[in-house]
N, C-alpha and C. Protein backbone atom coordinates (compact mmCIF):
# COMPACT_ATOMS: atom_id res chain seq x y z
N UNK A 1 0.84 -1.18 0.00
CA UNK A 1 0.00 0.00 0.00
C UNK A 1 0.88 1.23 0.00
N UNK A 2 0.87 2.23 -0.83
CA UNK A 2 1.27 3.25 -1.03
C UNK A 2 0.88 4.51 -0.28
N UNK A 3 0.82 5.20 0.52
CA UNK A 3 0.72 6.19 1.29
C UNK A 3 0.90 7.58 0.54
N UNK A 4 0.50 8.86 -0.34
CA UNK A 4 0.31 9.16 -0.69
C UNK A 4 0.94 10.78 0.00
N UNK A 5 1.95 11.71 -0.30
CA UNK A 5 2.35 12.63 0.70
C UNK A 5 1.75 13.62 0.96
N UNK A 6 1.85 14.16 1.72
CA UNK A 6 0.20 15.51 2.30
C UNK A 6 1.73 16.64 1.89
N UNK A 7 0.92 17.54 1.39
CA UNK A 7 2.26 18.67 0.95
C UNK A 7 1.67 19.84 1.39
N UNK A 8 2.07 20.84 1.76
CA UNK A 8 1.62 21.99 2.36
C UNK A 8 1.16 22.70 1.39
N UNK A 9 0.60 23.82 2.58
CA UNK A 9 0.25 25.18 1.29
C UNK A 9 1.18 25.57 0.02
N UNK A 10 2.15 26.00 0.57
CA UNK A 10 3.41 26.32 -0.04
C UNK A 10 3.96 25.29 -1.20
N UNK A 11 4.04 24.12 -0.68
CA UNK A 11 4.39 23.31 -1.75
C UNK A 11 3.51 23.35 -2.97
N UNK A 12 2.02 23.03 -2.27
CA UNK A 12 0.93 23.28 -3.50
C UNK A 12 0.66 24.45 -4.52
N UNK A 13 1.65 25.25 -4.11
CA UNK A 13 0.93 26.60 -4.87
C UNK A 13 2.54 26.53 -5.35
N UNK A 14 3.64 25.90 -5.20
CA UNK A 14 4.88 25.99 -5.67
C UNK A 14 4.37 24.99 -7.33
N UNK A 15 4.03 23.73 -6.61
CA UNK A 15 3.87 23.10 -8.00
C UNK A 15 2.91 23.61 -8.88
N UNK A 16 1.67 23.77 -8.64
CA UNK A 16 1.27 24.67 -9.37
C UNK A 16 1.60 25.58 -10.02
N UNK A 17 2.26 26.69 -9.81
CA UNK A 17 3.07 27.53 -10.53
C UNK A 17 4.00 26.99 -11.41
N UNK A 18 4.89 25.85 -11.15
CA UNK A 18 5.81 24.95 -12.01
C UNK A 18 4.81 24.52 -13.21
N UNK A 19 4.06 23.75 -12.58
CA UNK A 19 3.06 23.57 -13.90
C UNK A 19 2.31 24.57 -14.85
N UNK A 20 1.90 25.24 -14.12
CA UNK A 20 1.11 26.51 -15.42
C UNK A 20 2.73 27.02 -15.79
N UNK A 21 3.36 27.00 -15.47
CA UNK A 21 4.57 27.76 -16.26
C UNK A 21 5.14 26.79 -17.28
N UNK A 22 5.26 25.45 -16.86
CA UNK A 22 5.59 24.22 -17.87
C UNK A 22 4.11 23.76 -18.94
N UNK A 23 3.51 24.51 -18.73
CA UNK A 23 1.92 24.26 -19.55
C UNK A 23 1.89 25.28 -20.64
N UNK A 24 2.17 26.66 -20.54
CA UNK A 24 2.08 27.93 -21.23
C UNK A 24 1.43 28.60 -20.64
N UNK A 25 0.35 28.62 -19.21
CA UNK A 25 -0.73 29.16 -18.85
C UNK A 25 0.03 30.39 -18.24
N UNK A 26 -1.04 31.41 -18.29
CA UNK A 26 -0.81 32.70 -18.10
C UNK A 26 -0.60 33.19 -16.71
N UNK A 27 0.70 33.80 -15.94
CA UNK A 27 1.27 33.84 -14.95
C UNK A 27 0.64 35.17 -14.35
N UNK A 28 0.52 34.82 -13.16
CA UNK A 28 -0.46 36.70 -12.39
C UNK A 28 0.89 37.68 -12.69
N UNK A 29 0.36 39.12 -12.88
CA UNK A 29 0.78 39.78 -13.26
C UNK A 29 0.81 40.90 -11.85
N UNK A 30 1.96 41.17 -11.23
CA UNK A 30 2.20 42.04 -10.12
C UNK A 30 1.74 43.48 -10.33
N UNK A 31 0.87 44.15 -9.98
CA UNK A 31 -0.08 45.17 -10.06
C UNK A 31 0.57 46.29 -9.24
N UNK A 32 1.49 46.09 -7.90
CA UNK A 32 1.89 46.58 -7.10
C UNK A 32 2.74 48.18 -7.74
N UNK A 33 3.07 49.47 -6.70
CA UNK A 33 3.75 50.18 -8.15
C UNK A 33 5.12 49.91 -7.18
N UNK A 34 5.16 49.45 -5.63
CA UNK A 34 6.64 49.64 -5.76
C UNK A 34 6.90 48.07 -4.38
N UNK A 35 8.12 47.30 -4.27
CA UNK A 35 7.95 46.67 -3.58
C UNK A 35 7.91 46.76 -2.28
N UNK A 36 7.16 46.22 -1.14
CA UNK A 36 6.68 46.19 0.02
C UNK A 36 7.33 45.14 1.00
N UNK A 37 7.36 45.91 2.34
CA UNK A 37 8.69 45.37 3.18
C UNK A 37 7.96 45.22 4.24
N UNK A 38 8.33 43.82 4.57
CA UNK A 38 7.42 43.83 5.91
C UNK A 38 7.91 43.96 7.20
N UNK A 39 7.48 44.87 7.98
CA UNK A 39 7.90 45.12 9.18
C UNK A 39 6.68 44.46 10.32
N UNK A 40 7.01 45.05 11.53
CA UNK A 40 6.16 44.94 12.70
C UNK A 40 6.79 46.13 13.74
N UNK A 41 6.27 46.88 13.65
CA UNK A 41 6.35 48.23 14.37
C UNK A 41 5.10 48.69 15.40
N UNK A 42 5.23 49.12 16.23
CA UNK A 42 3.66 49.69 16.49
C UNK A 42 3.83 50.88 16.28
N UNK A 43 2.61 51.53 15.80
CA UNK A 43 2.42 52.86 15.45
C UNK A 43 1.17 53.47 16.39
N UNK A 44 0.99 54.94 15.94
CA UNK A 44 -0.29 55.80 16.31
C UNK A 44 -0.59 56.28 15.64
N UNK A 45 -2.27 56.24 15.40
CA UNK A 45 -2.94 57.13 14.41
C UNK A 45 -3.13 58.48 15.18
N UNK A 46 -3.65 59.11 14.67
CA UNK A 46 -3.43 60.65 15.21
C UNK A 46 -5.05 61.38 14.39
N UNK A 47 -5.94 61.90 15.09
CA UNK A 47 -6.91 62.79 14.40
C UNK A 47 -7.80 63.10 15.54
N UNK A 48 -8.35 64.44 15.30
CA UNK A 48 -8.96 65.05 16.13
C UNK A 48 -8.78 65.40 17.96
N UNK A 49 -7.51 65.03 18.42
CA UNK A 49 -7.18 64.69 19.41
C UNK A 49 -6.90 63.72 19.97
N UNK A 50 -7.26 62.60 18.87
CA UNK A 50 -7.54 61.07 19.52
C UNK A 50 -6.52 60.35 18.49
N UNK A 51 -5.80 59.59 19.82
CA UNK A 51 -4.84 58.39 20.00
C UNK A 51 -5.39 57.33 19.49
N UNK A 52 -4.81 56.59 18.36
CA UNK A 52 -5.33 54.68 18.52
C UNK A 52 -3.56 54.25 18.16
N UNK A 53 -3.96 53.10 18.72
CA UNK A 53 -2.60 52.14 18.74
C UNK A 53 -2.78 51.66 17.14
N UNK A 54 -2.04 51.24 16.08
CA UNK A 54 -1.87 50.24 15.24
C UNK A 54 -0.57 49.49 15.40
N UNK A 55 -0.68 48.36 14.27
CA UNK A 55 0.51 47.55 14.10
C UNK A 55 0.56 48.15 12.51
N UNK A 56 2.14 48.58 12.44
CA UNK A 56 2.37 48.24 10.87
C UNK A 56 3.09 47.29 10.35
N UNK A 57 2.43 46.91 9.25
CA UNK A 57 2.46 45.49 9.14
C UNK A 57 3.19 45.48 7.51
N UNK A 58 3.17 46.69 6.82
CA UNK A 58 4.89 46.51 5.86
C UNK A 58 4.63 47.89 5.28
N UNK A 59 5.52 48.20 4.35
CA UNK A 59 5.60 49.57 4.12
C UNK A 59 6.28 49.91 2.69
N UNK A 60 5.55 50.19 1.74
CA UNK A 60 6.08 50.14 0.69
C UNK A 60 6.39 51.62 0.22
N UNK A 61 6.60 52.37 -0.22
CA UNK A 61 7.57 53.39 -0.85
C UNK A 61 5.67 54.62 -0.78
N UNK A 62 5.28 54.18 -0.90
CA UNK A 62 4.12 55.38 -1.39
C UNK A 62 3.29 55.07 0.05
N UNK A 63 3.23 54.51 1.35
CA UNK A 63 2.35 54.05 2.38
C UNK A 63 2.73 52.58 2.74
N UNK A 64 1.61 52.51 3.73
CA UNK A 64 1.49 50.87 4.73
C UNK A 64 0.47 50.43 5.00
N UNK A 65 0.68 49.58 5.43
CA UNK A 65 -0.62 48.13 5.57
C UNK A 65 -0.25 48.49 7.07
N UNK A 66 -1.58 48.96 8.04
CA UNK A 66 -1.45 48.97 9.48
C UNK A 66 -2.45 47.72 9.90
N UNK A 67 -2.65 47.27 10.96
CA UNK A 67 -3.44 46.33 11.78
C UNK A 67 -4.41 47.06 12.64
N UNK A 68 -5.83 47.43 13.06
CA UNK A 68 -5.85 47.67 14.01
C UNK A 68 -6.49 46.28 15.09
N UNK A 69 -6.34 47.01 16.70
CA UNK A 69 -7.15 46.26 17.23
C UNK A 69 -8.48 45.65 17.13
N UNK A 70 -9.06 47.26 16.88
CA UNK A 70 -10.75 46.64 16.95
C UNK A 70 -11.16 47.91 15.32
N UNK A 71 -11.97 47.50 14.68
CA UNK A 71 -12.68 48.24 13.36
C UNK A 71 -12.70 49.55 14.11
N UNK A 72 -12.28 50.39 13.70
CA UNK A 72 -12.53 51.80 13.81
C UNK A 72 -12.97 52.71 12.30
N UNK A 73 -13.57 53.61 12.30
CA UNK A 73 -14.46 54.14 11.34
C UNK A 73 -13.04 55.71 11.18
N UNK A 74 -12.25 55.60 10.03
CA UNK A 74 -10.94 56.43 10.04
C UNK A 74 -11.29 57.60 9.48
N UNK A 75 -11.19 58.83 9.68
CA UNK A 75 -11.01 60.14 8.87
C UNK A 75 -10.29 60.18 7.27
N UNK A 76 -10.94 61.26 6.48
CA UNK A 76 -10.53 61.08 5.12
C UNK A 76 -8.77 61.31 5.28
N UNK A 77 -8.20 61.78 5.95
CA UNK A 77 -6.92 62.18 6.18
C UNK A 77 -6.54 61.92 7.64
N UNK A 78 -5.01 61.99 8.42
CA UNK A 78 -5.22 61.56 9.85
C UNK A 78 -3.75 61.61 9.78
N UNK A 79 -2.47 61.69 11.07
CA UNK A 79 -0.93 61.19 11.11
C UNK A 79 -0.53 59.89 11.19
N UNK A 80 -0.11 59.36 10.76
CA UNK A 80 0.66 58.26 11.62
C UNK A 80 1.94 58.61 12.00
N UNK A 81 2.05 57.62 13.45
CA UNK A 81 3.62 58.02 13.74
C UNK A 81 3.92 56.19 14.64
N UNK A 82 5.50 56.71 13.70
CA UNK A 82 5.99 55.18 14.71
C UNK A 82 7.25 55.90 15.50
N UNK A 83 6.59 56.24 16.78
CA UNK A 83 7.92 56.82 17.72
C UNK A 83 9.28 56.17 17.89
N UNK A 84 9.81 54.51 17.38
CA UNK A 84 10.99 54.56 17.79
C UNK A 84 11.72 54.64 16.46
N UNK A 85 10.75 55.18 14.86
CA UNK A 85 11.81 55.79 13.82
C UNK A 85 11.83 57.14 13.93
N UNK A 86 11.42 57.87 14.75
CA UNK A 86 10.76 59.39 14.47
C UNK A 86 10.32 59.39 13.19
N UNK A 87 9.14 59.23 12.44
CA UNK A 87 8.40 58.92 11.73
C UNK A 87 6.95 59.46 12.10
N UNK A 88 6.66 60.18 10.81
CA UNK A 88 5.31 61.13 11.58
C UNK A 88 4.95 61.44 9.63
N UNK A 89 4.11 60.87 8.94
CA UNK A 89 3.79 61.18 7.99
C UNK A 89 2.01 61.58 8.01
N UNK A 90 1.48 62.20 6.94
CA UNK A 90 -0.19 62.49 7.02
C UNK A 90 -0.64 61.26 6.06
N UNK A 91 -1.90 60.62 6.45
CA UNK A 91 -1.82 59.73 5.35
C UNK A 91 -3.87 59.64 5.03
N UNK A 92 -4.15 59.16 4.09
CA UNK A 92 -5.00 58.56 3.56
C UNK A 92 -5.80 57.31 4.00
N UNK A 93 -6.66 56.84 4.20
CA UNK A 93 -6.91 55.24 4.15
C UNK A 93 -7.38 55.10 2.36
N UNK A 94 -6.94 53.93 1.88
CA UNK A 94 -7.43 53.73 0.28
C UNK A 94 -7.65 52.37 0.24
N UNK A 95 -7.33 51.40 1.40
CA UNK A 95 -8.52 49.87 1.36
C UNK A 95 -8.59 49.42 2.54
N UNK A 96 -9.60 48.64 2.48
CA UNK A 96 -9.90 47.74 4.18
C UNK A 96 -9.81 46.38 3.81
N UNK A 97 -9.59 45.45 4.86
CA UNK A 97 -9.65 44.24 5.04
C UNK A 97 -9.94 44.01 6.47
N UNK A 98 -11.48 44.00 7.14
CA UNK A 98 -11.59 43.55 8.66
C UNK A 98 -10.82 44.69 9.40
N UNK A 99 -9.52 43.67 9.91
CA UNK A 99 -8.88 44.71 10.77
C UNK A 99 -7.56 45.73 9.93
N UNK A 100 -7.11 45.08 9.13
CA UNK A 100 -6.22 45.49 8.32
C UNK A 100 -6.42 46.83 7.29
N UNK A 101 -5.82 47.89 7.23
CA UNK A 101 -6.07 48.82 7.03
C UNK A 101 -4.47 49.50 5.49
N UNK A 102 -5.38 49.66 4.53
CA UNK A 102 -4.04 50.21 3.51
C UNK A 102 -3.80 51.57 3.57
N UNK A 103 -2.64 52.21 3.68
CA UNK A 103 -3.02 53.72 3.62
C UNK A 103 -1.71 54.10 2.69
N UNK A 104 -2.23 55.52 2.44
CA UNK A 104 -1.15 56.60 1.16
C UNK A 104 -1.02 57.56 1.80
N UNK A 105 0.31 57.73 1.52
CA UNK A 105 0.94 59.14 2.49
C UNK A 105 0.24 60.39 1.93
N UNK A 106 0.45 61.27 1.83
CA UNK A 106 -0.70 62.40 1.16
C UNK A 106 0.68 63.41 1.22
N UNK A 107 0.89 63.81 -0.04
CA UNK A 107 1.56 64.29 -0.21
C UNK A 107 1.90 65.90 -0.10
C-alpha cells in the first residue's frame, strides 16, 4: 500500500506555478507600483485629538498596511507616527480588510 504525501500550502501553490509555467498558462501579473517590506512596528494614528494604537504590518515606498485592534471608522486624512523611527507622515486610508487597514501618504 502506497501512502500518498500531504504537501503543504506552499508546496501546493509551488507546484502549481511549475506547472502553469511548464503548460504555457498565463502567470499573475504584479499590479503593485513599488515593492513592500514587511515590518512589525507599532504605530499611532493621530486625528482630532484622539490616539489609537496600530501595528504596521509593511511599508512600501508610497504608504502601509497597518493592523488595528478593533474596526474603527478612520477620517478622510489623519498622522501616523511610529515613535521609535521618528516617523510622523499624514496619510490617507485607500482599502480595508476587517482589521487590516491600507493607507497613502498624502503628499
Amino acid at each position: 500500500m502506497q501512502i500518498a504525501p500531504v504537501l503543504s500550502l506552499v508546496q501546493r501553490n509551488f507546484y502549481a506555478l511549475l506547472h502553469n509555467h511548464h503548460c504555457g498558462l498565463t502567470q499573475m501579473t504584479e499590479k503593485r507600483a513599488a515593492q513592500r517590506y514587511r515590518v512589525f512596528k507599532g504605530g499611532t494614528i493621530t486625528f482630532e485629538n484622539n490616539g489609537i494604537a496600530c501595528t504596521v504590518r509593511n511599508m512600501p515606498a508610497g504608504g502601509v498596511a497597518i493592523d488595528l485592534e478593533t474596526p474603527v471608522t478612520l477620517p478622510q486624512s489623519f498622522t501616523l507616527s511610529i515613535a521609535r523611527d521618528n516617523f510622523v507622515r499624514t496619510c490617507r486610508p485607500v482599502w480595508r480588510s476587517d482589521r487590516r487597514v491600507g493607507l497613502a501618504f498624502v503628499q
